[in-house]
C-alpha atoms as a PDB file:
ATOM      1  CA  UNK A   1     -48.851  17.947  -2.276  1.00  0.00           C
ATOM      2  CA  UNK A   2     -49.660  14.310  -1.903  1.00  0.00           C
ATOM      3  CA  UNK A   3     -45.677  13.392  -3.165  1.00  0.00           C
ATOM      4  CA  UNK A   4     -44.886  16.020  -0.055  1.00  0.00           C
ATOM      5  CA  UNK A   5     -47.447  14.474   2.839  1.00  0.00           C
ATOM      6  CA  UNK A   6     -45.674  11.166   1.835  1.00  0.00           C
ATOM      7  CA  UNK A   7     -41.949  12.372   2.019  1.00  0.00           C
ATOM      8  CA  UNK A   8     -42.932  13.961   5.504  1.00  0.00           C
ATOM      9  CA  UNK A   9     -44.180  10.576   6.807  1.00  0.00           C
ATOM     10  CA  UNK A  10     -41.180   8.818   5.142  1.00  0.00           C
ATOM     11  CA  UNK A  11     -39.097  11.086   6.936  1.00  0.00           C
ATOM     12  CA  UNK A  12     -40.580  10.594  10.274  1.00  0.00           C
ATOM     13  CA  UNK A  13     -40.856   7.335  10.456  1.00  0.00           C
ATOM     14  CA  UNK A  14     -37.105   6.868   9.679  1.00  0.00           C
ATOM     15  CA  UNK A  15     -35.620   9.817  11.550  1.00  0.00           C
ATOM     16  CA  UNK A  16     -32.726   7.687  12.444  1.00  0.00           C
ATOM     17  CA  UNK A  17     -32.002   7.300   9.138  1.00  0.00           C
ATOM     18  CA  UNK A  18     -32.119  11.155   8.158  1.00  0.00           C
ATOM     19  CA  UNK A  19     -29.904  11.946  11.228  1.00  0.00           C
ATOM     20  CA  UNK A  20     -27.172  10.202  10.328  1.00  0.00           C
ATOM     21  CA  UNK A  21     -27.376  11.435   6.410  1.00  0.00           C
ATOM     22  CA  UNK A  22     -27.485  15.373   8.091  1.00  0.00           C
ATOM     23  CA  UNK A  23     -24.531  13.965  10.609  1.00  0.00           C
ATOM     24  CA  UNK A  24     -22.497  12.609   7.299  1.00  0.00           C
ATOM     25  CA  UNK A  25     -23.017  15.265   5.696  1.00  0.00           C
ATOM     26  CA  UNK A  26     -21.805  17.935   8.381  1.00  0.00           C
ATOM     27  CA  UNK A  27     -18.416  15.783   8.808  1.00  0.00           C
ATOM     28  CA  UNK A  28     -17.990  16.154   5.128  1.00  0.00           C
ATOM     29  CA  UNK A  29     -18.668  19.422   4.941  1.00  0.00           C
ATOM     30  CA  UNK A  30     -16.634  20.187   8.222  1.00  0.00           C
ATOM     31  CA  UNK A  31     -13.440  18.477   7.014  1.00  0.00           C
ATOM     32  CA  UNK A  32     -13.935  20.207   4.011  1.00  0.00           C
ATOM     33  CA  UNK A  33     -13.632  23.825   5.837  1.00  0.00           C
ATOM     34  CA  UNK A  34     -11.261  22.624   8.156  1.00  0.00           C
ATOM     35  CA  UNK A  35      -8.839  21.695   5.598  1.00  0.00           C
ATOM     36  CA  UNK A  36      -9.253  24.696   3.305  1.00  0.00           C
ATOM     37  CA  UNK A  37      -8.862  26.714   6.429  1.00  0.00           C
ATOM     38  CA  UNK A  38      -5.747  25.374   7.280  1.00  0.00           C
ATOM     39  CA  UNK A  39      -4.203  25.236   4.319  1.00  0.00           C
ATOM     40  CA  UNK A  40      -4.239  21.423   4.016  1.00  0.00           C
ATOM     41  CA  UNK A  41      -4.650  20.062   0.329  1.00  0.00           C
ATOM     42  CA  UNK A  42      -6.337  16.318   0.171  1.00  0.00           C
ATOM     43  CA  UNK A  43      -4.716  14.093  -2.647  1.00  0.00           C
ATOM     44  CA  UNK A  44      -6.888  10.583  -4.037  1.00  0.00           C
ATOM     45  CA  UNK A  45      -4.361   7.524  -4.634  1.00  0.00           C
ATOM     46  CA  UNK A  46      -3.593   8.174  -7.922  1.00  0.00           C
ATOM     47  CA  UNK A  47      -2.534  11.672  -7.197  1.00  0.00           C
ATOM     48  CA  UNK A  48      -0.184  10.806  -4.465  1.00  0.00           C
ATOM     49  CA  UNK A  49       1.012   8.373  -6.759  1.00  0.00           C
ATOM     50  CA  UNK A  50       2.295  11.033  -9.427  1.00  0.00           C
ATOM     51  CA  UNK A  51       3.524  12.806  -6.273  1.00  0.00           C
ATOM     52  CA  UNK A  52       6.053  10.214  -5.045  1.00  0.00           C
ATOM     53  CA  UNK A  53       7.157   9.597  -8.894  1.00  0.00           C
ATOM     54  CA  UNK A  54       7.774  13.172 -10.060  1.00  0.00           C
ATOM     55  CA  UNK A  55       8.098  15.017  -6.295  1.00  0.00           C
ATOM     56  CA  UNK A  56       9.987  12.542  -4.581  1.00  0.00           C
ATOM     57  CA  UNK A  57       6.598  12.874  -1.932  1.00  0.00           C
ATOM     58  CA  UNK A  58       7.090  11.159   1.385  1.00  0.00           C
ATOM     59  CA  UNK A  59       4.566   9.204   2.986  1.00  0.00           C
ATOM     60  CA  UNK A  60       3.515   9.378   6.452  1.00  0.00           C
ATOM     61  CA  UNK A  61       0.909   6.891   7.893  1.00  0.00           C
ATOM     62  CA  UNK A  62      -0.696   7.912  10.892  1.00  0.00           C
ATOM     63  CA  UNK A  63      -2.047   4.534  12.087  1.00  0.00           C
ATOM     64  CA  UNK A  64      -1.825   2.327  14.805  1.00  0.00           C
ATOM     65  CA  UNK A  65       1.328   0.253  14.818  1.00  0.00           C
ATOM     66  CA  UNK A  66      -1.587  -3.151  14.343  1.00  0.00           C
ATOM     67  CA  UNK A  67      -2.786  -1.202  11.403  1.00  0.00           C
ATOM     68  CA  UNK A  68       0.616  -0.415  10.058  1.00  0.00           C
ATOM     69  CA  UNK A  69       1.763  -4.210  10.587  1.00  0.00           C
ATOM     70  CA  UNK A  70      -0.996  -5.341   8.449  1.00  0.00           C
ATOM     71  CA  UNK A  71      -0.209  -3.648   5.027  1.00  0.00           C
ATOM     72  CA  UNK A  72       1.134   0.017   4.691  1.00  0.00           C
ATOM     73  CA  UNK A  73       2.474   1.539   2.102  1.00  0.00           C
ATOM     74  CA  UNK A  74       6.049   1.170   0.535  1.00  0.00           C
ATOM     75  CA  UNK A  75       8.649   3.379   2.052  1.00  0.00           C
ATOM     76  CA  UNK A  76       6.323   5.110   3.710  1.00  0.00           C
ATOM     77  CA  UNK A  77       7.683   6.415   7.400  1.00  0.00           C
ATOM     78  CA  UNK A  78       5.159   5.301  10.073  1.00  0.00           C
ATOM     79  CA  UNK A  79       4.418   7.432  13.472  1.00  0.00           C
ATOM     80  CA  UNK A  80       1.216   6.843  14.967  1.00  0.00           C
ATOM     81  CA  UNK A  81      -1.253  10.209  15.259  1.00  0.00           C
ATOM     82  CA  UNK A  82      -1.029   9.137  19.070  1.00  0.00           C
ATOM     83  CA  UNK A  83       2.741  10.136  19.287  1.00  0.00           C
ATOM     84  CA  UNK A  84       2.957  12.832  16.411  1.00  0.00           C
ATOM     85  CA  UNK A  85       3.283  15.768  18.764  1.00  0.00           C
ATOM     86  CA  UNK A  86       6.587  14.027  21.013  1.00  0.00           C
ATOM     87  CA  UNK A  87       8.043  12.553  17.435  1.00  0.00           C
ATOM     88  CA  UNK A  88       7.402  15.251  15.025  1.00  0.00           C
ATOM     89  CA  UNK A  89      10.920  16.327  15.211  1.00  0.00           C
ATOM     90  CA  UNK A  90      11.948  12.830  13.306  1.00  0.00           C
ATOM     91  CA  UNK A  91      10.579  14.843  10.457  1.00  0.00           C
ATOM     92  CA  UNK A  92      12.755  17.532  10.423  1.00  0.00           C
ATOM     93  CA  UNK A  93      14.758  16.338   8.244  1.00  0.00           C
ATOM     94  CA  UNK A  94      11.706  16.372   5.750  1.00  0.00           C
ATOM     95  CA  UNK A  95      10.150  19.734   5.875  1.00  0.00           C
ATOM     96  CA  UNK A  96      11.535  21.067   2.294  1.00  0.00           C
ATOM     97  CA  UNK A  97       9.529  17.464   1.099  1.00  0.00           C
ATOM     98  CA  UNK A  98       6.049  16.933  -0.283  1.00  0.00           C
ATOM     99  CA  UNK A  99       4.503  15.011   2.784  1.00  0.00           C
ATOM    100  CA  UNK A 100       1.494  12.727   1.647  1.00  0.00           C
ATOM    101  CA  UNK A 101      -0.149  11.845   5.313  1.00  0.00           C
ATOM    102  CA  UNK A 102      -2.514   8.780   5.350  1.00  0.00           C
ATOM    103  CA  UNK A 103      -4.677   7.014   8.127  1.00  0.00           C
ATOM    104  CA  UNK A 104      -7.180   4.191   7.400  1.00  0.00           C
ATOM    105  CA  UNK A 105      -9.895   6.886   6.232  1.00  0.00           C
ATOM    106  CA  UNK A 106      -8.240  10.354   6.159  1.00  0.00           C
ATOM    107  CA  UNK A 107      -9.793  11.504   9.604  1.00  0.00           C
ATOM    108  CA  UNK A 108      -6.867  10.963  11.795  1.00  0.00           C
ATOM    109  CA  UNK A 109      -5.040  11.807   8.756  1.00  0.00           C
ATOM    110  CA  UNK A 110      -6.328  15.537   8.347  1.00  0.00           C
ATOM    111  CA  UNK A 111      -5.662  16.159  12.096  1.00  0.00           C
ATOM    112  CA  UNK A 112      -1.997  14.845  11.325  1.00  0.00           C
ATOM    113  CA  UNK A 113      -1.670  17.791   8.571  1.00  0.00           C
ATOM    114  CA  UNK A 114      -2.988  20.156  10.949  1.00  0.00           C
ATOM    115  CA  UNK A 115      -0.800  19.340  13.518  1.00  0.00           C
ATOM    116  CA  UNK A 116       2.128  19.403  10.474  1.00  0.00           C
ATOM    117  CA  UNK A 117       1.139  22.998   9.338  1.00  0.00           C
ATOM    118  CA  UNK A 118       1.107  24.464  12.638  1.00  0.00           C
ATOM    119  CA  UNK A 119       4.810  23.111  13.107  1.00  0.00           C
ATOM    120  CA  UNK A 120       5.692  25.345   9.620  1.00  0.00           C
ATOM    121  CA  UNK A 121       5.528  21.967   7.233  1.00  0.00           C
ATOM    122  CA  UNK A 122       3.786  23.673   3.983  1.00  0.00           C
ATOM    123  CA  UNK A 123       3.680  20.683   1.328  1.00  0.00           C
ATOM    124  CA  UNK A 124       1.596  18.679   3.284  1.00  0.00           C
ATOM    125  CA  UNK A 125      -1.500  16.603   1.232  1.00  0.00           C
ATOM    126  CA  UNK A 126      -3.884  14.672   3.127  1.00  0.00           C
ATOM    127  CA  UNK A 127      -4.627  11.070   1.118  1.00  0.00           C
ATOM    128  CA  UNK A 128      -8.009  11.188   0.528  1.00  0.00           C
ATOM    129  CA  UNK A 129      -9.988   7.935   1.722  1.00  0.00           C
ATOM    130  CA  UNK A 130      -6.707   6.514   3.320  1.00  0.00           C
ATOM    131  CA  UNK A 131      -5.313   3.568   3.063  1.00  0.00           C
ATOM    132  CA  UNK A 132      -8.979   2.229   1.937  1.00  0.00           C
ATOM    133  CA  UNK A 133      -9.134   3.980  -0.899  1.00  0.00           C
ATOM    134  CA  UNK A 134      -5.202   3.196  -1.874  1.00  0.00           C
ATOM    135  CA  UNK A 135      -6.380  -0.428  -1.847  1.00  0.00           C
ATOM    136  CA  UNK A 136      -9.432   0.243  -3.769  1.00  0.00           C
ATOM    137  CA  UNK A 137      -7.431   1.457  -6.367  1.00  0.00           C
ATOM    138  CA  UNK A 138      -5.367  -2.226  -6.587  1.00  0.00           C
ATOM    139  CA  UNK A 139      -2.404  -0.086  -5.102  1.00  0.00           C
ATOM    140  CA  UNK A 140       0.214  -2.008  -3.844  1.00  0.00           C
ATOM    141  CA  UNK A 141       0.717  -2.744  -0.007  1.00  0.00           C
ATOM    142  CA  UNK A 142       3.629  -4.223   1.991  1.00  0.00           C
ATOM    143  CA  UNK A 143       4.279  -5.782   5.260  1.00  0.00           C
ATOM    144  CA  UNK A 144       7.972  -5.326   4.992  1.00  0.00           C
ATOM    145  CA  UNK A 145       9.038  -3.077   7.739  1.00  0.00           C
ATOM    146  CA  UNK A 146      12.727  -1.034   7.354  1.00  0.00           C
ATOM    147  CA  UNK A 147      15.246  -2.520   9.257  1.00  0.00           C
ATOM    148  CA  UNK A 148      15.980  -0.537  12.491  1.00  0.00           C
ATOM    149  CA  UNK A 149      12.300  -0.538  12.935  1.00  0.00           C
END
């Protein structure tokens, strides 16, 4: 039990530290649920890849129009999470498409595909890690907006 008495005063010593594992871990886990429960799929870069090759997949990023400005992804159509709900019908024209929906992260992200499911869109795939992960995985980035933009 000495290994135990040691762990224990580990452990209270640096209860800041064990909060915020338990706290990390509940998001996880919660975004985990959530999606399952709503039917929303997540997707790593290398997946959505294959997805805009052989599906034709459109990409929606969530972000801020800062964010967006600094590197998104090409073609991708850009509505901030902040005005989803008063410009989702600009995707209309989209809902028989595979939507890939990215953020910086994937949090604002998954709450994008919610939003999308409860509006009837069924392909929806949240990108796993965002637009952090896309980069981790030497993905390319523009800065090119569309014209009309």
């Amino acid at each position: 039990m000495p290994d135990m008495d040691k762990f224990a005063s580990f452990a209270a010593g640096n209860w800041q530290l064990f909060l915020a594992l338990f706290v990390t871990l509940g998001a996880i886990l919660w975004l985990e649920v959530w999606g399952r429960i709503n039917g929303v799929s997540r997707v790593g870069p290398l997946q959505a890849t294959t997805l805009i090759s052989h599906e034709d997949a459109l990409v929606l990023d969530v972000r801020e129009d800062t964010e967006y400005r600094d590197g998104h992804i090409i073609d991708s159509v850009h509505i901030p999470l902040s005005r989803l709900r008063d410009r989702i019908g600009e995707l209309e024209r989209y809902r028989d498409r595979t939507l890939i929906v990215g953020c910086r992260s994937g949090h604002r992200s998954a709450r994008a595909c919610g939003q999308l499911r409860k509006q009837g869109f069924e392909k929806v795939h949240n990108l796993e890690g965002g637009i952090l992960a896309w980069q981790n995985a030497n993905l390319p980035l523009t800065r090119k907006t569309k014209k009309g933009k």
